[in-house]
C-alpha atoms as a PDB file:
ATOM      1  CA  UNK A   1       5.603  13.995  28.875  1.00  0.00           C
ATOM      2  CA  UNK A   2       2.433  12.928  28.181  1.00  0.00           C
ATOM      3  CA  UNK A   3       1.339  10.464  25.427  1.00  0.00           C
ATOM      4  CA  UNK A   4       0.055  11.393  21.537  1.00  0.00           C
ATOM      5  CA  UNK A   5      -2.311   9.947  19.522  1.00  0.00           C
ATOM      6  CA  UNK A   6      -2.565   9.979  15.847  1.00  0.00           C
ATOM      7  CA  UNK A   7      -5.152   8.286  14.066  1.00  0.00           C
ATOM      8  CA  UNK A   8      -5.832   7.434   9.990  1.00  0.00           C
ATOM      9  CA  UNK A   9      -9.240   6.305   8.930  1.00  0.00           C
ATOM     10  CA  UNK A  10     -10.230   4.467   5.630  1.00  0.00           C
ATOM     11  CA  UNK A  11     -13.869   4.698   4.897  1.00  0.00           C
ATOM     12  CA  UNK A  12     -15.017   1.613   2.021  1.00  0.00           C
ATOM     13  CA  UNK A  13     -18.320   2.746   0.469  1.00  0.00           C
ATOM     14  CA  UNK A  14     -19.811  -0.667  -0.638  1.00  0.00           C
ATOM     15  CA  UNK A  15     -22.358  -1.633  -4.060  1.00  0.00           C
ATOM     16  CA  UNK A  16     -25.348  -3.780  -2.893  1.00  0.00           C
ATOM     17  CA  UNK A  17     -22.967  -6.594  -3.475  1.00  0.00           C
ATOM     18  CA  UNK A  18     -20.259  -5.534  -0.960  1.00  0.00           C
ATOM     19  CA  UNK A  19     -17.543  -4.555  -3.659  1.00  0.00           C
ATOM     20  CA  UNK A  20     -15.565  -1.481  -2.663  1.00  0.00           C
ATOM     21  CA  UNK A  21     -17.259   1.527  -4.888  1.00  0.00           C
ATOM     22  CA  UNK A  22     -15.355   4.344  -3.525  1.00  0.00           C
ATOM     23  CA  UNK A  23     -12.541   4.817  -0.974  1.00  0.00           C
ATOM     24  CA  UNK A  24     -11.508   7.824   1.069  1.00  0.00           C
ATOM     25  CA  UNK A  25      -8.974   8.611   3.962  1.00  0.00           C
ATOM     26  CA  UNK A  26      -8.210  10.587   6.295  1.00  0.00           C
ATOM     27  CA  UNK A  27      -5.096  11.618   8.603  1.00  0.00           C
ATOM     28  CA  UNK A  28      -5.635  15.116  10.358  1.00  0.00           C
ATOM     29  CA  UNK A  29      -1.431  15.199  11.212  1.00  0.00           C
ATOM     30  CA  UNK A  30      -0.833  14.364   7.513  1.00  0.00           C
ATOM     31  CA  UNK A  31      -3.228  17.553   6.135  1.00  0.00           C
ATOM     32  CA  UNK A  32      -5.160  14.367   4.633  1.00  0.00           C
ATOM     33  CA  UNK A  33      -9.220  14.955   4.307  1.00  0.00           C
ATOM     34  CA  UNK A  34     -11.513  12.350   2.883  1.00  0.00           C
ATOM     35  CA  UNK A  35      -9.221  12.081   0.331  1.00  0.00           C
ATOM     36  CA  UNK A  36     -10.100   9.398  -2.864  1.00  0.00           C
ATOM     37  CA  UNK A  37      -7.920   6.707  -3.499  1.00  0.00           C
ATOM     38  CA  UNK A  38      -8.729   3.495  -6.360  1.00  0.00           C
ATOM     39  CA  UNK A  39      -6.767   1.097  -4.312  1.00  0.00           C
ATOM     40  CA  UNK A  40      -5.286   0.248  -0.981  1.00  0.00           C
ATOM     41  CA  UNK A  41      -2.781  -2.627   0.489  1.00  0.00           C
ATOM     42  CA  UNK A  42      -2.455  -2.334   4.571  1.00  0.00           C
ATOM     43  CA  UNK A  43      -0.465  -4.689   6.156  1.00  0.00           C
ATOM     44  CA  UNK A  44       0.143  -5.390  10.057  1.00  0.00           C
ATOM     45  CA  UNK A  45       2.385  -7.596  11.743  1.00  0.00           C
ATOM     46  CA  UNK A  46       0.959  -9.490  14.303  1.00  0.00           C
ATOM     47  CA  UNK A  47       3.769 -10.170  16.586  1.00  0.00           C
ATOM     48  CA  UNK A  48       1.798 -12.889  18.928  1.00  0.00           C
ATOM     49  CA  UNK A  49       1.257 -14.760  15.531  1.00  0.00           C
ATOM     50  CA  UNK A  50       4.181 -14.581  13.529  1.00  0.00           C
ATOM     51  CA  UNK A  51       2.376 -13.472  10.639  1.00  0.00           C
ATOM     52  CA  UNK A  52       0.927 -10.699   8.921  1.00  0.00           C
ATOM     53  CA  UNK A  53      -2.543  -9.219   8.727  1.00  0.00           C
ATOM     54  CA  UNK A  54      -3.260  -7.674   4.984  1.00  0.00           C
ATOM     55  CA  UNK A  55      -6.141  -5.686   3.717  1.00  0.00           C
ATOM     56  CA  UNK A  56      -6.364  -5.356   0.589  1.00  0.00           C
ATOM     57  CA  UNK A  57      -8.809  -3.218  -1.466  1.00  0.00           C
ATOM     58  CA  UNK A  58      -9.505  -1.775  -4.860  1.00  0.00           C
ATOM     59  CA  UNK A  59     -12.501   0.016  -6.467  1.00  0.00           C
ATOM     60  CA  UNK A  60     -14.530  -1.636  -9.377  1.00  0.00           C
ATOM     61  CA  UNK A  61     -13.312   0.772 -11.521  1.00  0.00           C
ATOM     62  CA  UNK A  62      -9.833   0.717 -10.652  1.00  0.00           C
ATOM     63  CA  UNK A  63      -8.249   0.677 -14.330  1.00  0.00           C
ATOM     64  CA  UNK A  64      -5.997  -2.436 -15.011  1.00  0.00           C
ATOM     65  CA  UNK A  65      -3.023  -0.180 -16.316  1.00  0.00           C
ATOM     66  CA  UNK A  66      -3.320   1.851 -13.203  1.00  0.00           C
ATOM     67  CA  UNK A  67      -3.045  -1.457 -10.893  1.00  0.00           C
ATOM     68  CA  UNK A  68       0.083  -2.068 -12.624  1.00  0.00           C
ATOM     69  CA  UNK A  69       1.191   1.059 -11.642  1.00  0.00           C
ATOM     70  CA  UNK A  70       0.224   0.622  -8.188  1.00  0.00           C
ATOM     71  CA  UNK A  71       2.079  -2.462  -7.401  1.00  0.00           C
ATOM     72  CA  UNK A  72       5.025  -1.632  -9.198  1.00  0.00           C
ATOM     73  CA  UNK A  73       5.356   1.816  -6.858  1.00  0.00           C
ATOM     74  CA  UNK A  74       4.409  -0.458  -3.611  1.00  0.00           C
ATOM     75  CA  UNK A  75       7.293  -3.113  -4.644  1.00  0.00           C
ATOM     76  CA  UNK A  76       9.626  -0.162  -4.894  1.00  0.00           C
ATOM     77  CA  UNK A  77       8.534   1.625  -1.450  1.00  0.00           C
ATOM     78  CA  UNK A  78       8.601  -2.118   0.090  1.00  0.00           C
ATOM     79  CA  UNK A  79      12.316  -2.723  -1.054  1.00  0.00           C
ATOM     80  CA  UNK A  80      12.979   1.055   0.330  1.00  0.00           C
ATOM     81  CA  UNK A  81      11.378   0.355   3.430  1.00  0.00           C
ATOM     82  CA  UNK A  82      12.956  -2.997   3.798  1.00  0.00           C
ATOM     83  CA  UNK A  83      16.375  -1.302   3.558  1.00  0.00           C
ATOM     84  CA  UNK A  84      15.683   1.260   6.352  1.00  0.00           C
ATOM     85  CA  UNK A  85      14.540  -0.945   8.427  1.00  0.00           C
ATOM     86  CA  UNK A  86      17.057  -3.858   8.021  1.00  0.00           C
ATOM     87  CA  UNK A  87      20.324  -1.650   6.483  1.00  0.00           C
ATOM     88  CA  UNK A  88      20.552  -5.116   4.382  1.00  0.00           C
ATOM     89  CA  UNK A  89      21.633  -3.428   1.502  1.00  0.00           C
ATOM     90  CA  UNK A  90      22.146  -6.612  -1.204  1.00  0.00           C
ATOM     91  CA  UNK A  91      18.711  -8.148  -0.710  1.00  0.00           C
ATOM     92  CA  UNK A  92      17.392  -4.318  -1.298  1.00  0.00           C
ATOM     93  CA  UNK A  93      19.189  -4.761  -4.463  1.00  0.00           C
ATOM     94  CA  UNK A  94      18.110  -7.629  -5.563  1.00  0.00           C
ATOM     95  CA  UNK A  95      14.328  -6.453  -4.612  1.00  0.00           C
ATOM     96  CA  UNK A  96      15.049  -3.410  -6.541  1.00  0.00           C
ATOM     97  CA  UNK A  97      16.441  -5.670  -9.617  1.00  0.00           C
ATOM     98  CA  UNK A  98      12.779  -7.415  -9.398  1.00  0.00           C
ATOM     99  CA  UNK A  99      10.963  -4.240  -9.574  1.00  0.00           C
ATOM    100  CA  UNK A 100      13.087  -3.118 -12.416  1.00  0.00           C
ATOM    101  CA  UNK A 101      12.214  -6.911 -14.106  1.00  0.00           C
ATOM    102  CA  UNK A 102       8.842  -6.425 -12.831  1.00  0.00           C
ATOM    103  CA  UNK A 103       8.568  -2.943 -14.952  1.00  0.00           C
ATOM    104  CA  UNK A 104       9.831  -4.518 -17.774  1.00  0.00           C
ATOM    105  CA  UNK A 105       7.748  -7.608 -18.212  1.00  0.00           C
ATOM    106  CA  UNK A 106       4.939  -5.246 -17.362  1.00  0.00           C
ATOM    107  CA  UNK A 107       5.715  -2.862 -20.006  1.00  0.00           C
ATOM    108  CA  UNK A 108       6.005  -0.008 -17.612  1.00  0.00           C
ATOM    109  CA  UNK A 109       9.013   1.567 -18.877  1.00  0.00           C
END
């Protein structure tokens, strides 16, 4: 059987000072076609390391309300994630409980 690739690109569009104006991706399996996104958060694990690689990027005119938004929904997919790929189900609780206090401080609900 022989080997498949897949591959995602992010292309940054830069202002003359080097701050992110527009961001756009693309990943031909996914159906995804220079689509626009505001905002991005990538993060590798660098196994040699022990540590992990982030890239984080938003466009100026990201709104601030939107942000919130944003993190909130990572938080949740990271405490989703963490469960499937640890099964430990009480500290995907008590990540979930933080979103939920995170929401609430942040007005979200």
């Amino acid at each position: 059987m022989a080997n498949s690739t897949s591959e995602i690109k992010f292309l940054v569009e830069l202002d003359e000072n080097r701050v992110p104006e527009k961001l756009t991706w693309t990943a031909p399996d996914g159906g995804v076609d220079h689509e626009e996104a505001k905002a991005m958060m990538v993060s590798l694990w660098d196994s040699k390391a022990q540590e992990t690689l982030r890239i984080d990027l938003w466009t100026k005119d990201m709104p601030v309300d939107e942000m919130k938004l944003f993190f909130h929904q990572t938080l949740v997919a990271m405490s989703d994630t963490f469960q499937r790929a640890t099964n430990d189900e009480k500290m995907s609780a008590t990540m979930k409980d933080f979103c939920d206090y995170f929401a609430e401080k942040m007005e979200l609900k």
